[in-house]
C-alpha atoms as a PDB file:
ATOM      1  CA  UNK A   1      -2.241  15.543 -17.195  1.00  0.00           C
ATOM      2  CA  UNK A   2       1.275  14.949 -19.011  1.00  0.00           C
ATOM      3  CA  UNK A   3       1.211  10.882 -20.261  1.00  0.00           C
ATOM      4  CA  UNK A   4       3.824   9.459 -17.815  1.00  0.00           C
ATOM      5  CA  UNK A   5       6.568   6.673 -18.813  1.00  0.00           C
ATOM      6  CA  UNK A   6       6.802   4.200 -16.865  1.00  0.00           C
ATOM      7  CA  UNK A   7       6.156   0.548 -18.054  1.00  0.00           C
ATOM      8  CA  UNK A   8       3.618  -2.150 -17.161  1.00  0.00           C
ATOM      9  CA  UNK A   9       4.573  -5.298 -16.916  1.00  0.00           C
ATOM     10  CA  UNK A  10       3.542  -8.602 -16.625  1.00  0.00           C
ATOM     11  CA  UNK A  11       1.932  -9.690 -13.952  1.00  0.00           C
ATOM     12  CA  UNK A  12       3.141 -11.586 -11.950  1.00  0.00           C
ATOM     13  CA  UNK A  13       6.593 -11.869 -13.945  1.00  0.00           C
ATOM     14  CA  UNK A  14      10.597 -11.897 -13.185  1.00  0.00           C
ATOM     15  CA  UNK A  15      11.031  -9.191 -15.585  1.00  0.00           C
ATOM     16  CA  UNK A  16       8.246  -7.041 -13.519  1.00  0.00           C
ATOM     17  CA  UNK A  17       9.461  -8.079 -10.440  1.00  0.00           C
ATOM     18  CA  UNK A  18      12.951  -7.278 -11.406  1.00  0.00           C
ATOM     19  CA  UNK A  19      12.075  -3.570 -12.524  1.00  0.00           C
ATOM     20  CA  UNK A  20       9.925  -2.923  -9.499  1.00  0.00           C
ATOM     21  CA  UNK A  21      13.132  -4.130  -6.862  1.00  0.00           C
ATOM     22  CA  UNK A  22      15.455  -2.262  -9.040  1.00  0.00           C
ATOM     23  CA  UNK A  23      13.140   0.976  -8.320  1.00  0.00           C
ATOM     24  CA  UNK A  24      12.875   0.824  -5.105  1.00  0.00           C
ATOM     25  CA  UNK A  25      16.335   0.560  -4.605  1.00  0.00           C
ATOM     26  CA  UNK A  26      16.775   3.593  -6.325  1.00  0.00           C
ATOM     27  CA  UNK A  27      13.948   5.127  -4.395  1.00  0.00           C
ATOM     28  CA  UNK A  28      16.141   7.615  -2.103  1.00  0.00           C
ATOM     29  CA  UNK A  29      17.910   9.006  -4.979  1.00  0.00           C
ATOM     30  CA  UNK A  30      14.988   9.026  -7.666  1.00  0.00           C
ATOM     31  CA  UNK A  31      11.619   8.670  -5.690  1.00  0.00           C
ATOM     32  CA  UNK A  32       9.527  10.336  -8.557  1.00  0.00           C
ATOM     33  CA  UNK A  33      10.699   6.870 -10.768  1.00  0.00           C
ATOM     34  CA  UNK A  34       9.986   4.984  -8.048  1.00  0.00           C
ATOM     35  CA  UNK A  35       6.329   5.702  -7.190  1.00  0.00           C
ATOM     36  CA  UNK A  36       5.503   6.785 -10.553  1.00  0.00           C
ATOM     37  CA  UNK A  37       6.099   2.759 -11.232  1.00  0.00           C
ATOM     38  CA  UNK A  38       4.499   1.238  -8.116  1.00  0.00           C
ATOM     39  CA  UNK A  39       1.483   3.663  -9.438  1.00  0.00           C
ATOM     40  CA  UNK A  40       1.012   2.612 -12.450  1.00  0.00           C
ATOM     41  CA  UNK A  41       1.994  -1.139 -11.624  1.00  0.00           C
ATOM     42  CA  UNK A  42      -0.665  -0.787  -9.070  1.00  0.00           C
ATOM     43  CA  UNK A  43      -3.594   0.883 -10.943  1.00  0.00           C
ATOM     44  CA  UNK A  44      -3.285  -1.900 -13.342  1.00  0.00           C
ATOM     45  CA  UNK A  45      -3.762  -4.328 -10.628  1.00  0.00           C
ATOM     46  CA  UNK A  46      -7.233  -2.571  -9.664  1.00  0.00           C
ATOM     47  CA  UNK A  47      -7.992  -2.281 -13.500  1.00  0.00           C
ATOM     48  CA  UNK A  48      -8.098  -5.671 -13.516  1.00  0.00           C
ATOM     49  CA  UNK A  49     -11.212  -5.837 -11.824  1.00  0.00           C
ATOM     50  CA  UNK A  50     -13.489  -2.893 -12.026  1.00  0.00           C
ATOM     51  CA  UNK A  51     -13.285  -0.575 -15.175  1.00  0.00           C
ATOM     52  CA  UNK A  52     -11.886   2.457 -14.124  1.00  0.00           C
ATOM     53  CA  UNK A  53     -13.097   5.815 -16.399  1.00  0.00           C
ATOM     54  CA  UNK A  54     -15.839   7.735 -14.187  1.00  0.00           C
ATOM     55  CA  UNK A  55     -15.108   5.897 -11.256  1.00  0.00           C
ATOM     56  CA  UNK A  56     -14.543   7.743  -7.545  1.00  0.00           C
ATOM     57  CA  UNK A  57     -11.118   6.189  -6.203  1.00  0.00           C
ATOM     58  CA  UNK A  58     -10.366   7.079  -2.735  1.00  0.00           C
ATOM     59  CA  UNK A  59      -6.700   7.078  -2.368  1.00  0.00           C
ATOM     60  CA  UNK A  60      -6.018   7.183   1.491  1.00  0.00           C
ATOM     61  CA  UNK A  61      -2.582   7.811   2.675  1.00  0.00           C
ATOM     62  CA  UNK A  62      -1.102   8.074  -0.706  1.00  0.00           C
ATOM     63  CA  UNK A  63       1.506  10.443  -0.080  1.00  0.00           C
ATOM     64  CA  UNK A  64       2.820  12.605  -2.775  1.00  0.00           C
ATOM     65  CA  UNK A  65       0.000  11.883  -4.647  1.00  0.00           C
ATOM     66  CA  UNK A  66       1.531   9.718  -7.522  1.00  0.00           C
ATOM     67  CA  UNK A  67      -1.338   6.909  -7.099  1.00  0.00           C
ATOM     68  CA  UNK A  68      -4.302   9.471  -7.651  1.00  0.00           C
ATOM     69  CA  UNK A  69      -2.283  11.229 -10.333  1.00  0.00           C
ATOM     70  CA  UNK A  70      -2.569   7.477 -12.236  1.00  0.00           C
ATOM     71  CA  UNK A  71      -6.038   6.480 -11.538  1.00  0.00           C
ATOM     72  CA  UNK A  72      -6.768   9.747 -13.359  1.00  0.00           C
ATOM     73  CA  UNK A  73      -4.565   9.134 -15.933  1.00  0.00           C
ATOM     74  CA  UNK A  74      -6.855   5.855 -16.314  1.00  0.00           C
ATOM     75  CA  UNK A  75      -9.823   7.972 -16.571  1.00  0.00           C
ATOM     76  CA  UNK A  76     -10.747   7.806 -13.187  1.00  0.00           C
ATOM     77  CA  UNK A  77     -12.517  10.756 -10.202  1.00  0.00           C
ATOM     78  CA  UNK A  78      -9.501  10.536  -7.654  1.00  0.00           C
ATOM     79  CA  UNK A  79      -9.229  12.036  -4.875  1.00  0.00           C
ATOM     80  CA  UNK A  80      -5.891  11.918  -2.196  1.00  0.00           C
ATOM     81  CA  UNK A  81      -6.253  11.782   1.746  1.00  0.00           C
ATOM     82  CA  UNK A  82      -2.967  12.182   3.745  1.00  0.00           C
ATOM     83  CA  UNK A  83      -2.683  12.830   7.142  1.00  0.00           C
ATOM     84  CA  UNK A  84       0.669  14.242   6.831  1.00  0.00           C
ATOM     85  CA  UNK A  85       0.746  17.843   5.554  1.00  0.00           C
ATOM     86  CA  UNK A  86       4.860  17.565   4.739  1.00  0.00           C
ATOM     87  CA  UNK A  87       4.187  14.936   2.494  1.00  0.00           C
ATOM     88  CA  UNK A  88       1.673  16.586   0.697  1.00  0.00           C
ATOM     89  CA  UNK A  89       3.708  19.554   0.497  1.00  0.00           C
ATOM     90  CA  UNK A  90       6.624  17.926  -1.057  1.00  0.00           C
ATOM     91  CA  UNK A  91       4.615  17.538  -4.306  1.00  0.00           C
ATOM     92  CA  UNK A  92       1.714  19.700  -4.027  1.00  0.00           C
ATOM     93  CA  UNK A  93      -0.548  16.311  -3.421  1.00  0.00           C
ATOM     94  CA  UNK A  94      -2.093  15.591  -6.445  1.00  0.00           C
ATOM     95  CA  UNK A  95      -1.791  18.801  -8.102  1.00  0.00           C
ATOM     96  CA  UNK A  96      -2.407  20.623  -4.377  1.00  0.00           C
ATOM     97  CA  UNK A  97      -6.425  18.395  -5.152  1.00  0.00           C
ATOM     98  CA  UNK A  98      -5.840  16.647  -1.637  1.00  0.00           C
ATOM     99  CA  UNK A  99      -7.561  16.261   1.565  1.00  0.00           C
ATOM    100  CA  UNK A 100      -5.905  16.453   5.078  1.00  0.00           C
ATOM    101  CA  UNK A 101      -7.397  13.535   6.616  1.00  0.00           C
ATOM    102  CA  UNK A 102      -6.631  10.640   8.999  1.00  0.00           C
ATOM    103  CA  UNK A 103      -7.429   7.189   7.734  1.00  0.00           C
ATOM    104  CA  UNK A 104      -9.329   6.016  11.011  1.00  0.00           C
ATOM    105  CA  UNK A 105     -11.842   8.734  10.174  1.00  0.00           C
ATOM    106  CA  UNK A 106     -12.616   9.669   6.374  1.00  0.00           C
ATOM    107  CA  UNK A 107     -14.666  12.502   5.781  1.00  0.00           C
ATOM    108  CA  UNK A 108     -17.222  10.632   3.295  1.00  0.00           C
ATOM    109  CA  UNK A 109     -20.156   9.229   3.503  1.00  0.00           C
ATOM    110  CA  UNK A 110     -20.807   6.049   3.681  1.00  0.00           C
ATOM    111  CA  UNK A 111     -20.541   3.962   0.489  1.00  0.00           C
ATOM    112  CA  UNK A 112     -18.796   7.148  -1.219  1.00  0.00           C
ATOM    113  CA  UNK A 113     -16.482   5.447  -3.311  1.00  0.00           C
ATOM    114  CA  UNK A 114     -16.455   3.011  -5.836  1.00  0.00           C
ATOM    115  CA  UNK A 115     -12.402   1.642  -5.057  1.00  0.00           C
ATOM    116  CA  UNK A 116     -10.698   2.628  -2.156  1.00  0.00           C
ATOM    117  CA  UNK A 117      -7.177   2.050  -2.194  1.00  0.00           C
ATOM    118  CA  UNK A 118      -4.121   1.768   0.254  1.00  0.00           C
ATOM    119  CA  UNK A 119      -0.853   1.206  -0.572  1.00  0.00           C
ATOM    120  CA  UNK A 120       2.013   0.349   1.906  1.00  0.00           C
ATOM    121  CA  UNK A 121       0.102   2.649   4.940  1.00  0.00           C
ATOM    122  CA  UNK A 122      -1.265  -0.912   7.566  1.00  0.00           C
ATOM    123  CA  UNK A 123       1.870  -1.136   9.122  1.00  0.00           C
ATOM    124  CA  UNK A 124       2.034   2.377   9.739  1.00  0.00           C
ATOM    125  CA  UNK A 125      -1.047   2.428  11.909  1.00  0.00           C
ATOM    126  CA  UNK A 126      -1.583   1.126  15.444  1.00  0.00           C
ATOM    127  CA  UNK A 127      -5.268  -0.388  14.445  1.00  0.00           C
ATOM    128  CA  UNK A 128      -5.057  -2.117  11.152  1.00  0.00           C
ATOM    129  CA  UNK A 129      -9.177  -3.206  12.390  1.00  0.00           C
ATOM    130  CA  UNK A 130     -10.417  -0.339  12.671  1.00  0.00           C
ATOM    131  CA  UNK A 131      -8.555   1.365   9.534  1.00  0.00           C
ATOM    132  CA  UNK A 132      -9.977  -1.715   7.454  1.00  0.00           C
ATOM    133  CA  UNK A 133     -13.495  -0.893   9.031  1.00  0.00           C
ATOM    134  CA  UNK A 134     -12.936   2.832   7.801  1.00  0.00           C
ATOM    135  CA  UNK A 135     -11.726   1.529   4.067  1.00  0.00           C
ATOM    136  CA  UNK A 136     -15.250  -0.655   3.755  1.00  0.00           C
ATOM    137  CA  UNK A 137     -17.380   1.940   5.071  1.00  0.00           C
ATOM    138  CA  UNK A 138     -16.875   4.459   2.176  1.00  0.00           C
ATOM    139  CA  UNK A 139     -16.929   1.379  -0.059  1.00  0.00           C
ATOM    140  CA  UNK A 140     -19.772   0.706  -2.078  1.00  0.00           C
ATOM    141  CA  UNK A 141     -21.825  -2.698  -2.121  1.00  0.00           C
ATOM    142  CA  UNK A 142     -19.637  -4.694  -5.239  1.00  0.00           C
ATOM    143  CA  UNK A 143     -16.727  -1.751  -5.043  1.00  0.00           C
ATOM    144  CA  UNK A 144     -13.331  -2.591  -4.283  1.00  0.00           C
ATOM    145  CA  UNK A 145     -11.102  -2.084  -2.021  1.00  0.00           C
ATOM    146  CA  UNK A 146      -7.150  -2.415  -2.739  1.00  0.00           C
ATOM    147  CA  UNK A 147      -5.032  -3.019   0.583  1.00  0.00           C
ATOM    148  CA  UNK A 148      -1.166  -3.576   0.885  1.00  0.00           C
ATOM    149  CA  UNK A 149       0.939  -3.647   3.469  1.00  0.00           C
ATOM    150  CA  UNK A 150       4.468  -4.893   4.263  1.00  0.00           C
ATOM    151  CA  UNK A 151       4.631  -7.133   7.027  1.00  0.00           C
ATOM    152  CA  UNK A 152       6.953  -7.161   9.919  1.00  0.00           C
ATOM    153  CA  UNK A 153       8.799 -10.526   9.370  1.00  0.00           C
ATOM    154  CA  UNK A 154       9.493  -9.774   5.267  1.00  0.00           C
ATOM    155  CA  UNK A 155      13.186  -9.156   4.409  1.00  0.00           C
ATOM    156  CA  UNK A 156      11.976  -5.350   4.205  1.00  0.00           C
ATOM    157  CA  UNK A 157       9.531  -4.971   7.575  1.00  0.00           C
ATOM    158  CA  UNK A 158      12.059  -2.746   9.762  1.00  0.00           C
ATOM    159  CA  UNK A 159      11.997  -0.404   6.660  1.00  0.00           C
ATOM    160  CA  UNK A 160      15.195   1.471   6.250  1.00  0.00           C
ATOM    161  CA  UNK A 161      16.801  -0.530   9.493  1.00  0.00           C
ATOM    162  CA  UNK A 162      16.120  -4.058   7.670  1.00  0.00           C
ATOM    163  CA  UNK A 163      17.042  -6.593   7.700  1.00  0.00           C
ATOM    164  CA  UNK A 164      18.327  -6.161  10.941  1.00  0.00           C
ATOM    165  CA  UNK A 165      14.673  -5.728  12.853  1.00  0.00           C
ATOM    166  CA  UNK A 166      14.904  -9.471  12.873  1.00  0.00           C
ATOM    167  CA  UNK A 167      17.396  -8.663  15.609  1.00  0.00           C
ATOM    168  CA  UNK A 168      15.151  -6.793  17.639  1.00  0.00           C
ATOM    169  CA  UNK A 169      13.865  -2.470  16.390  1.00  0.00           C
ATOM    170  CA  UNK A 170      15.399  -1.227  19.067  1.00  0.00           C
ATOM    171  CA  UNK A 171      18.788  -2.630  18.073  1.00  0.00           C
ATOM    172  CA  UNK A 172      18.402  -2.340  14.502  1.00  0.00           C
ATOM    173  CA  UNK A 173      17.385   1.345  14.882  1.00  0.00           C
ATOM    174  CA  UNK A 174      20.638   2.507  16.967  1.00  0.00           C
ATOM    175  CA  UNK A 175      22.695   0.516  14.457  1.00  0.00           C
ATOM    176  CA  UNK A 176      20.979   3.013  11.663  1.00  0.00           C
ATOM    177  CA  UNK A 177      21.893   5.626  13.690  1.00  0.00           C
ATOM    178  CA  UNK A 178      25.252   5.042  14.350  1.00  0.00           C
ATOM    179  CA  UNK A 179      25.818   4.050  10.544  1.00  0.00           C
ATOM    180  CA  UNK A 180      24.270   6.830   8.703  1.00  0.00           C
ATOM    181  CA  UNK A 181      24.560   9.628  11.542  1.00  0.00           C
ATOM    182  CA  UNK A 182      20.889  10.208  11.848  1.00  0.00           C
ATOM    183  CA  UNK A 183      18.148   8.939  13.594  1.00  0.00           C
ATOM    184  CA  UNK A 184      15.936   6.392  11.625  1.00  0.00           C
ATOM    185  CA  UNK A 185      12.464   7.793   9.720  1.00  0.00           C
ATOM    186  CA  UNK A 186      10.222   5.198  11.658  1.00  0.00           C
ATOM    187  CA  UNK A 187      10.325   4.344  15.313  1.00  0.00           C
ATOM    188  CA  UNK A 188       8.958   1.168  15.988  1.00  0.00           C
ATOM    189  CA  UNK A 189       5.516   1.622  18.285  1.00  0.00           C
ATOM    190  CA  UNK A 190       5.178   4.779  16.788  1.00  0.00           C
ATOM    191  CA  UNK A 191       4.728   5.201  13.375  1.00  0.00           C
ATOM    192  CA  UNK A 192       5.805   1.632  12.481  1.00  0.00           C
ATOM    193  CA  UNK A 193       4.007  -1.373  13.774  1.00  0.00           C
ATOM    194  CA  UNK A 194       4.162  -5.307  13.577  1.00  0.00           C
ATOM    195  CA  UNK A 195       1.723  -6.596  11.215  1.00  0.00           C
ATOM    196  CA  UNK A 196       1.136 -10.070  10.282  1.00  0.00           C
ATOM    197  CA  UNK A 197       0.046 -12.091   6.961  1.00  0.00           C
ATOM    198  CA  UNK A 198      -1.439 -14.623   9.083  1.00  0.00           C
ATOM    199  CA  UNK A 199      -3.416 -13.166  11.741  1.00  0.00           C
ATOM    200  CA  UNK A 200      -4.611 -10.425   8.958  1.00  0.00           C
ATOM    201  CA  UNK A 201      -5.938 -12.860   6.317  1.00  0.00           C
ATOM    202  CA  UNK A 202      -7.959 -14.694   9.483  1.00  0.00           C
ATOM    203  CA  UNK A 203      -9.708 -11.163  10.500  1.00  0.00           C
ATOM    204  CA  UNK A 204     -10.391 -10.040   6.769  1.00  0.00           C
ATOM    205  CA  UNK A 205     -11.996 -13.827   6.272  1.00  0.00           C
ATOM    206  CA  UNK A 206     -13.998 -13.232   9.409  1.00  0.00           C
ATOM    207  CA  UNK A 207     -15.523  -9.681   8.328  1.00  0.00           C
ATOM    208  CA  UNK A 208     -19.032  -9.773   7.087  1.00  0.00           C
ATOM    209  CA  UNK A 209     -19.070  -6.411   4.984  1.00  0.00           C
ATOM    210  CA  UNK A 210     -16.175  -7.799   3.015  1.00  0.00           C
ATOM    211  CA  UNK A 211     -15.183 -11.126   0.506  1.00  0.00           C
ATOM    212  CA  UNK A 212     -11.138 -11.583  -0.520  1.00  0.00           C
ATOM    213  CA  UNK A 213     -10.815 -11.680  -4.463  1.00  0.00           C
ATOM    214  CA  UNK A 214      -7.031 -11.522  -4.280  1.00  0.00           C
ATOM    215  CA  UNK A 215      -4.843 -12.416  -1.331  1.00  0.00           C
ATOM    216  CA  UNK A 216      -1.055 -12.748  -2.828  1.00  0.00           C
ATOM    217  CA  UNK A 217       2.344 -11.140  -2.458  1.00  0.00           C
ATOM    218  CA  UNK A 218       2.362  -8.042  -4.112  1.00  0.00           C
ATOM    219  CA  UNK A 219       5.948  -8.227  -5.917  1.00  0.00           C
ATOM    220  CA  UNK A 220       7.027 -11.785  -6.099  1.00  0.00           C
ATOM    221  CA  UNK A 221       7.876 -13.039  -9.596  1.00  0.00           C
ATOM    222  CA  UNK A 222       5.557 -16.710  -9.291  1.00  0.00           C
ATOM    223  CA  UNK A 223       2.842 -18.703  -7.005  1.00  0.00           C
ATOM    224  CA  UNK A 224       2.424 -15.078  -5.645  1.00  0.00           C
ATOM    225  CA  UNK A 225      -1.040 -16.501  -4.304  1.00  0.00           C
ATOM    226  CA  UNK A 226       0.531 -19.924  -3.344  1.00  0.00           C
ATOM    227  CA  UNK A 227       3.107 -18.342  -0.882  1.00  0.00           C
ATOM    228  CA  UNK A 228       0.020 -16.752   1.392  1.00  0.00           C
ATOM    229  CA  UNK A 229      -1.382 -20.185   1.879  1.00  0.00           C
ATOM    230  CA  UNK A 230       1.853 -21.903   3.600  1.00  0.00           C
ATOM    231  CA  UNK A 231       1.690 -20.973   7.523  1.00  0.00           C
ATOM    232  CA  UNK A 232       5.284 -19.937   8.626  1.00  0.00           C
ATOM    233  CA  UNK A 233       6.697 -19.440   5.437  1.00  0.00           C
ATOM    234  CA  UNK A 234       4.441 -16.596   4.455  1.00  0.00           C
ATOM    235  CA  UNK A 235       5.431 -14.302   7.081  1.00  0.00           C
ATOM    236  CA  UNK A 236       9.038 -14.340   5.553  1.00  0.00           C
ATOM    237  CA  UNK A 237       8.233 -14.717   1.897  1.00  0.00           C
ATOM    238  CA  UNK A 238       5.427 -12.835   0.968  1.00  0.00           C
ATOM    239  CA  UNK A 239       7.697  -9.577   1.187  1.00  0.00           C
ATOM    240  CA  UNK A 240       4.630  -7.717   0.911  1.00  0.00           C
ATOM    241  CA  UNK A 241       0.959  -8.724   1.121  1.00  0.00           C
ATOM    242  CA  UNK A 242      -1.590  -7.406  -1.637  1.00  0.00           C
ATOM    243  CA  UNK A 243      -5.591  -8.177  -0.935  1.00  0.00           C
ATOM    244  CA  UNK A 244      -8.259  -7.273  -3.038  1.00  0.00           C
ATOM    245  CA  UNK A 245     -11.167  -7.237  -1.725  1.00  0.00           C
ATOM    246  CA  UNK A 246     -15.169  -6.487  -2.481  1.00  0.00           C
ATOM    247  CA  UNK A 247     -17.437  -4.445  -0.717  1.00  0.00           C
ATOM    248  CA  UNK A 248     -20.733  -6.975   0.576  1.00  0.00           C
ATOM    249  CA  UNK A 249     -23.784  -5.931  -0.500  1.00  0.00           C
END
């Protein structure tokens, strides 16, 4: 697989932070850029904690595919589940290597995988539970599992009709409509749902199968893991909630 560019960064840092914000405003224009920086931003993350050559990644709901095409640039056995076939199809999913396959109901066995990892797909689902439940399952005992979602009260939780969700979807989505002359990408109750820092960290806390080793926002520049511990404030500030978690024994 061809060596790709983008950066790494530090971690947590304004300079990483900066590049990352600066990306994803460009992401209409120059997706490829976009995700191919999230990816490798993100892989780093998991690197962290497990070492990655020979490992099985799971990657479910990863889209194009640029998150599996970066574990295996890292060495690792990754494999792409999407439940969308015109996303797959827009890149050939991960070299056209990709499963068709709904999140709620992976077609592994249990303990499959030694990192399973979701990025940005929780608030896209009507049962974060149950899709959590799914993500342990086909973790190994001591694997990881990589989960991060953007929550509904961040700047960015109405997606492309933010900021003005905070107004009420309905109203922010016919404002996108009348402003751009088509109808939004995500509908909320549909494919777009209201997910919370607070209410999320309390059920992933509660879980026996599962201990947190991270719990932070994923992009901002300092205290990343400070900001998910102030009630309130969180659900505005985090932007965008990254947990790390380990598979129980």
């Amino acid at each position: 697989m061809a060596e790709t560019t983008a950066p790494v960064f530090k971690d947590p840092s304004l300079r990483r932070s900066a590049a990352l914000f600066r990306a994803f405003l460009r992401e209409p224009s120059d997706p490829d850029r976009c995700y191919s920086l999230l990816a490798r931003d993100s892989v780093a993350q998991v690197a962290r904690h497990i070492d990655l050559p020979g490992r099985i990644v799971v990657d479910v709901g990863g889209g194009g595919g640029h998150f599996t095409e970066e574990f295996r640039r890292r060495g690792a056995h990754s494999y792409l589940f999407e439940p969308d076939p015109r996303v797959l199809g827009a890149r050939g999913g991960a070299g056209g290597d990709a499963v068709l396959a709904d999140g709620y109901l992976l077609p592994l066995a249990d303990g499959a995988a030694d990192v399973c990892f979701s990025s940005n797909v929780l608030e896209h689902v009507s049962d974060p539970r149950t899709f959590i439940s799914e993500m342990a399952r086909v973790t190994r005992p001591g694997g990881l599992i990589y989960l991060s979602f953007t929550n509904w009260y961040s700047p960015w939780g109405g997606h492309e009709t933010a900021p003005w969700h905070y107004l009420g979807a309905d109203r922010a989505r016919a404002r996108y409509e009348r402003r751009t002359g088509r109808p939004a990408k995500h509908t909320f109750g549909e494919n777009l749902f209201p997910v919370h820092i607070g209410p999320t960290l309390r059920d992933v806390r509660a879980r026996d199968d599962v201990e947190v080793v991270t719990a932070r926002s994923r992009y901002w520049p300092f205290l990343a893991s400070t900001i998910t511990r102030v009630p309130g404030v969180r659900e505005i500030a985090t932007w965008n909630l990254l947990l790390i978690l380990r598979r129980s024994p």
